[in-house]
Protein backbone atom coordinates (compact mmCIF):
# COMPACT_ATOMS: atom_id res chain seq x y z
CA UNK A 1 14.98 -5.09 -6.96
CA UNK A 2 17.07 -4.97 -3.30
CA UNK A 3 20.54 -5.69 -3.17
CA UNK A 4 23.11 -5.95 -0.39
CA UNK A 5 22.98 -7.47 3.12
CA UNK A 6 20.61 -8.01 5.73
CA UNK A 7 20.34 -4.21 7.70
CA UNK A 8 21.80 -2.72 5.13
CA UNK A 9 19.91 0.96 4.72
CA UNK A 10 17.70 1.11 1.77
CA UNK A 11 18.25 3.82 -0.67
CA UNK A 12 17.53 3.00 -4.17
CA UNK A 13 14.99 0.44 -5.58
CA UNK A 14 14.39 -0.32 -9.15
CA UNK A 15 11.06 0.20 -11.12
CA UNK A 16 10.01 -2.47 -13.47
CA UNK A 17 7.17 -0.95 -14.31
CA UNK A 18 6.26 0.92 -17.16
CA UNK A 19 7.01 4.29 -16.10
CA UNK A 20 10.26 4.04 -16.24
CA UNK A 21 13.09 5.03 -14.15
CA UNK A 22 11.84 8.44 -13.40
CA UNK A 23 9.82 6.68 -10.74
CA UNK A 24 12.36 4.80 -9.18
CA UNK A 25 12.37 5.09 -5.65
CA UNK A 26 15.91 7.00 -5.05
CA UNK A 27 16.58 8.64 -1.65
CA UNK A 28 15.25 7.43 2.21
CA UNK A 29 14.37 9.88 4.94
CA UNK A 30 15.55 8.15 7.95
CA UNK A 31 16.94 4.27 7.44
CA UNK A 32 14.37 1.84 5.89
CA UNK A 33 16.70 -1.46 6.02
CA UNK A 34 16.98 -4.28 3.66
CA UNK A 35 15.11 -7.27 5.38
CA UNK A 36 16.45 -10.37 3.93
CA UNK A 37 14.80 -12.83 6.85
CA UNK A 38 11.34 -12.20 7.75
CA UNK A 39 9.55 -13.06 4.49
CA UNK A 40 10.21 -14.81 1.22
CA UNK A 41 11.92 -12.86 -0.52
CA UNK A 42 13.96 -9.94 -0.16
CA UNK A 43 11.72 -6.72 1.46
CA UNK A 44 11.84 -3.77 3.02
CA UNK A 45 11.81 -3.05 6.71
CA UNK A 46 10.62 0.51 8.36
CA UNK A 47 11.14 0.26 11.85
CA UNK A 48 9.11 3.33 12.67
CA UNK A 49 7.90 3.79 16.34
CA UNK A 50 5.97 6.50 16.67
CA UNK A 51 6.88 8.94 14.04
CA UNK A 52 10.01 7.91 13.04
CA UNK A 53 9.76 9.02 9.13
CA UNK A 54 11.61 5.88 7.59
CA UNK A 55 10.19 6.61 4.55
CA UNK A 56 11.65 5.42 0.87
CA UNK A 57 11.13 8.45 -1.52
CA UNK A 58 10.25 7.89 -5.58
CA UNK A 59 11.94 10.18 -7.93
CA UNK A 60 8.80 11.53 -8.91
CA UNK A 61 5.43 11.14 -7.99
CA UNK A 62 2.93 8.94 -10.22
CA UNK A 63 -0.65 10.39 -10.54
CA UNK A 64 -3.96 8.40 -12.34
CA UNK A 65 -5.48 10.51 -15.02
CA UNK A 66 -9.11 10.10 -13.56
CA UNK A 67 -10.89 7.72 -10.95
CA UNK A 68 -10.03 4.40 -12.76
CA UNK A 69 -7.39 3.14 -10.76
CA UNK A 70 -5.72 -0.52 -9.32
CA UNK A 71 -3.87 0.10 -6.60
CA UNK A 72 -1.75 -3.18 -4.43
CA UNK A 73 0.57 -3.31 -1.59
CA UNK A 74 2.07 -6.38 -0.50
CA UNK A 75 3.39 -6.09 3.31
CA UNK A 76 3.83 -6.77 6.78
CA UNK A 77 2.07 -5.11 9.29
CA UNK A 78 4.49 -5.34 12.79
CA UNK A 79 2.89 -3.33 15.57
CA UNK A 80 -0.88 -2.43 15.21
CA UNK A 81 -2.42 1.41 15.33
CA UNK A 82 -2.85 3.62 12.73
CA UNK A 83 0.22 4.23 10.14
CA UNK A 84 0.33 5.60 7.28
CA UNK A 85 1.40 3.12 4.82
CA UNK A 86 1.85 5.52 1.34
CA UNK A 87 1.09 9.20 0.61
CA UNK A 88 1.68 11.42 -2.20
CA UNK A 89 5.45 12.77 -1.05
CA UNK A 90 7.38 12.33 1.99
CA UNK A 91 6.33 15.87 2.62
CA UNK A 92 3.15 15.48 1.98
CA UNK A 93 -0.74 14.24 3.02
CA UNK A 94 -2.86 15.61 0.23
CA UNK A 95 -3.43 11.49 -0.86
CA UNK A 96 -2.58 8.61 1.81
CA UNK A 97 -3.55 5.13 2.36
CA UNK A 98 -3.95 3.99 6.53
CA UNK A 99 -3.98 1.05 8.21
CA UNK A 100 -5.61 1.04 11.46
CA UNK A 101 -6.83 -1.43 13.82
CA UNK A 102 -10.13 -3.13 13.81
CA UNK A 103 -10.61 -3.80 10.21
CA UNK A 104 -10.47 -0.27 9.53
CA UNK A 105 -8.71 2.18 6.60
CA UNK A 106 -8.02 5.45 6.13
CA UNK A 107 -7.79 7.44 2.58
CA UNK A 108 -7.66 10.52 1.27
CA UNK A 109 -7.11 11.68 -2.89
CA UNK A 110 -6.34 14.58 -3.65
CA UNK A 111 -6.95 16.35 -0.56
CA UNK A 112 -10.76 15.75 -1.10
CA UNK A 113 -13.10 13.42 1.39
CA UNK A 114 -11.77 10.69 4.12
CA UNK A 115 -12.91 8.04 3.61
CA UNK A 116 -13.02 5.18 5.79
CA UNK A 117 -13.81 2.00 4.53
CA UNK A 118 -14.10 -1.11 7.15
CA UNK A 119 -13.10 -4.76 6.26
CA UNK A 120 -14.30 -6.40 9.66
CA UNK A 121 -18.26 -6.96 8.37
CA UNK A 122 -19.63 -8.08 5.31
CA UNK A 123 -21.67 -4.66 4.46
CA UNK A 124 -21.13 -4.70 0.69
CA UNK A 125 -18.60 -7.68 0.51
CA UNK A 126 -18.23 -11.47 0.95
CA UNK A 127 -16.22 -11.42 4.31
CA UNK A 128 -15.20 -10.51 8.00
CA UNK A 129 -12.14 -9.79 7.28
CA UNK A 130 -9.32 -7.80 10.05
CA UNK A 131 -5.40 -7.86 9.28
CA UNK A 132 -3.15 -9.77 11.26
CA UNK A 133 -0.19 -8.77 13.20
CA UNK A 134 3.05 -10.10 11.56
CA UNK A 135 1.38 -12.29 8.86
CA UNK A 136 2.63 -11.14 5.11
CA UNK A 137 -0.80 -9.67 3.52
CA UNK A 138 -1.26 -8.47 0.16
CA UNK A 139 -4.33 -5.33 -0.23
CA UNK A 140 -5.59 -4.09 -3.54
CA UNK A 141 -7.69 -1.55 -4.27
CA UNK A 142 -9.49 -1.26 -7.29
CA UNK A 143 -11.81 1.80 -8.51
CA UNK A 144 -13.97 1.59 -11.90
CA UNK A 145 -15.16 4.59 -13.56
CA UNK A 146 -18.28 5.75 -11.71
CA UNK A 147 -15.73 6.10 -9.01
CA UNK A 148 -16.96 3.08 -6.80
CA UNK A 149 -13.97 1.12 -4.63
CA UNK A 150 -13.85 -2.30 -4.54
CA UNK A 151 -11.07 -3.84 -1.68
CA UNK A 152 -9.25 -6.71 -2.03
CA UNK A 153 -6.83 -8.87 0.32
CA UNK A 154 -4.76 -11.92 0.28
CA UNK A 155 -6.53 -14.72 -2.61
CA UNK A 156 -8.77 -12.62 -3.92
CA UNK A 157 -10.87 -11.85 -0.74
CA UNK A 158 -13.30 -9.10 -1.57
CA UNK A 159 -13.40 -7.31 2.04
CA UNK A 160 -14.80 -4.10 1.42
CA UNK A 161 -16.93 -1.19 -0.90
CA UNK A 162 -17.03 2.40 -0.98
CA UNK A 163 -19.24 4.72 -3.18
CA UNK A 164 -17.50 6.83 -5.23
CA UNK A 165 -16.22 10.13 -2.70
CA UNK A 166 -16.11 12.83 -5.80
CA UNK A 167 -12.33 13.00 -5.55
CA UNK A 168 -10.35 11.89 -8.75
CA UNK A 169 -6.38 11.47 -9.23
CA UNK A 170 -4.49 9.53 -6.51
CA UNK A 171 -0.81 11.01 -6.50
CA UNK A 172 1.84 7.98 -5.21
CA UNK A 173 4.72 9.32 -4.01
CA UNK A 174 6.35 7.73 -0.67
CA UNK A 175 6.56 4.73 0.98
CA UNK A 176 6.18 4.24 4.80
CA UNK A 177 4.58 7.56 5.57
CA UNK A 178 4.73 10.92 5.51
CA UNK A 179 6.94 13.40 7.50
CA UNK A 180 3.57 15.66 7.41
CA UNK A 181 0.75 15.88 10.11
CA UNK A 182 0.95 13.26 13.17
CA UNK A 183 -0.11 9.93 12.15
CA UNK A 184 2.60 7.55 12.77
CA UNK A 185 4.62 6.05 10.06
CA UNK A 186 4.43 2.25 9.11
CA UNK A 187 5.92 0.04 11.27
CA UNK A 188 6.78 -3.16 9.31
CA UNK A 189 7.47 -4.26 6.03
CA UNK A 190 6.90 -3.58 2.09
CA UNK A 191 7.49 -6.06 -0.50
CA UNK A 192 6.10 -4.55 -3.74
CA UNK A 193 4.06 -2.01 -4.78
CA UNK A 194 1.91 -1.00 -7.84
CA UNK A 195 -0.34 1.36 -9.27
CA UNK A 196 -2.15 0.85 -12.38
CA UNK A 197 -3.71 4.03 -14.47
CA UNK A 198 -6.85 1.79 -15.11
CA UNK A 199 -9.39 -0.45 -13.55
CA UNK A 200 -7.71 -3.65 -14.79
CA UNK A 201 -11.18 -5.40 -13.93
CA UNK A 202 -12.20 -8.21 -12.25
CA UNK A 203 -10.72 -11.41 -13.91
CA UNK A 204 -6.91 -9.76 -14.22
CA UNK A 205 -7.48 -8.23 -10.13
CA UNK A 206 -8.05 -11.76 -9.02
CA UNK A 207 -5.26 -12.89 -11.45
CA UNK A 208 -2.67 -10.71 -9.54
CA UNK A 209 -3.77 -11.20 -6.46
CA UNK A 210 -3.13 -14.62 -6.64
CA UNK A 211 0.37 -14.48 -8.63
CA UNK A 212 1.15 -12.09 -5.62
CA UNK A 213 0.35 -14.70 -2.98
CA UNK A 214 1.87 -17.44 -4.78
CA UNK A 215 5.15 -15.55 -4.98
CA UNK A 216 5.23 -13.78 -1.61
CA UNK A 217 4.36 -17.14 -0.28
CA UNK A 218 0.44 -15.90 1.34
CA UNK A 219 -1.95 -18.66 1.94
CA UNK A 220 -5.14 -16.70 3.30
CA UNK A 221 -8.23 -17.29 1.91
CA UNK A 222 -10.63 -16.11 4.37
């Protein structure tokens, strides 16, 4: 939850999730802001430019037990390249998640393969799909026990598949980037987040995506 004024820095979110307030998000590096104008709701603005480190830090990391995972992000994406969106710390770039341009991703868990997973063709999935500049988006991704991820956007868009790349735990642990490497932080904003110890499967993904859009007010369907 985000309280105070529009600009005001960000430095403390609450969790309502079911690990508790261990990982609340608690400190900032930089000055995320509270954006109370752009979208729906209430959200969080990183105005990085280059490599700015706004980043909001959790009070501990979250890590899956295995490869079973649902991960979502619901956000806006202000000034296209590649950012790093989450990673495992704010120090840190063992596991990330990327957005870059072209229909194109970027992920690494713990420290194993990059993958690189592409949206903009239908190899393995139903669409063409590329994200648009300042248009609220929500991504999921989900990853069943053989390993094998499934991508997700918007109202329950299946936009991309990747075999499984051997790695196991995904560590969560900052949002907006990384003060690590040189990838440029996330420029734009971040409404929610989750991440699910389990593949939640395919009738409660589609579920959430489409509570998600419904309350973030996100009308793509293709």
């Amino acid at each position: 939850t985000l309280t105070g004024n529009h600009g005001d820095a960000v430095t403390l979110v609450q969790n309502f999730g079911i690990a508790g307030t261990p990982k609340n998000i608690t400190s900032a590096e930089g000055a995320p802001t509270l954006d109370r104008t752009s979208l729906s709701r209430a959200c969080v603005d990183f105005p990085n430019s280059g490599d700015n480190d706004n980043i909001l830090d959790m009070a501990a990391s979250y890590t899956t037990t295995g490869k079973p995972m649902t991960f979502f992000i619901v956000f806006q994406w202000d000034v296209a390249g590649t950012n790093t969106i989450v990673a495992n710390s704010d120090e840190g770039d063992e596991d990330y998640i990327q957005l870059a341009t072209g229909g194109r991703m970027k992920f690494q868990l713990a420290g194993g393969t990059v993958a690189n997973p592409r949206t903009s063709n239908t190899n393995d999935s139903t669409v063409d799909y590329t994200l648009a500049i300042n248009t609220p988006t929500v991504m999921l991704i989900q990853r069943n026990e053989a390993g094998s991820f499934y991508f997700f956007h918007d109202n329950n868009i299946y936009t991309a598949f990747l075999a499984d790349t051997g790695d196991a735990n995904f560590t969560l642990g900052a949002i907006g980037g990384t003060t690590s490497g040189n990838i440029p932080d996330f420029n734009g904003k971040v409404c929610e987040v989750g991440l699910y110890d389990a593949d939640i499967g395919a009738a409660q993904v589609k579920i959430l995506l489409e509570s998600l859009c419904t309350k973030w007010g996100i009308d793509r369907r293709e």
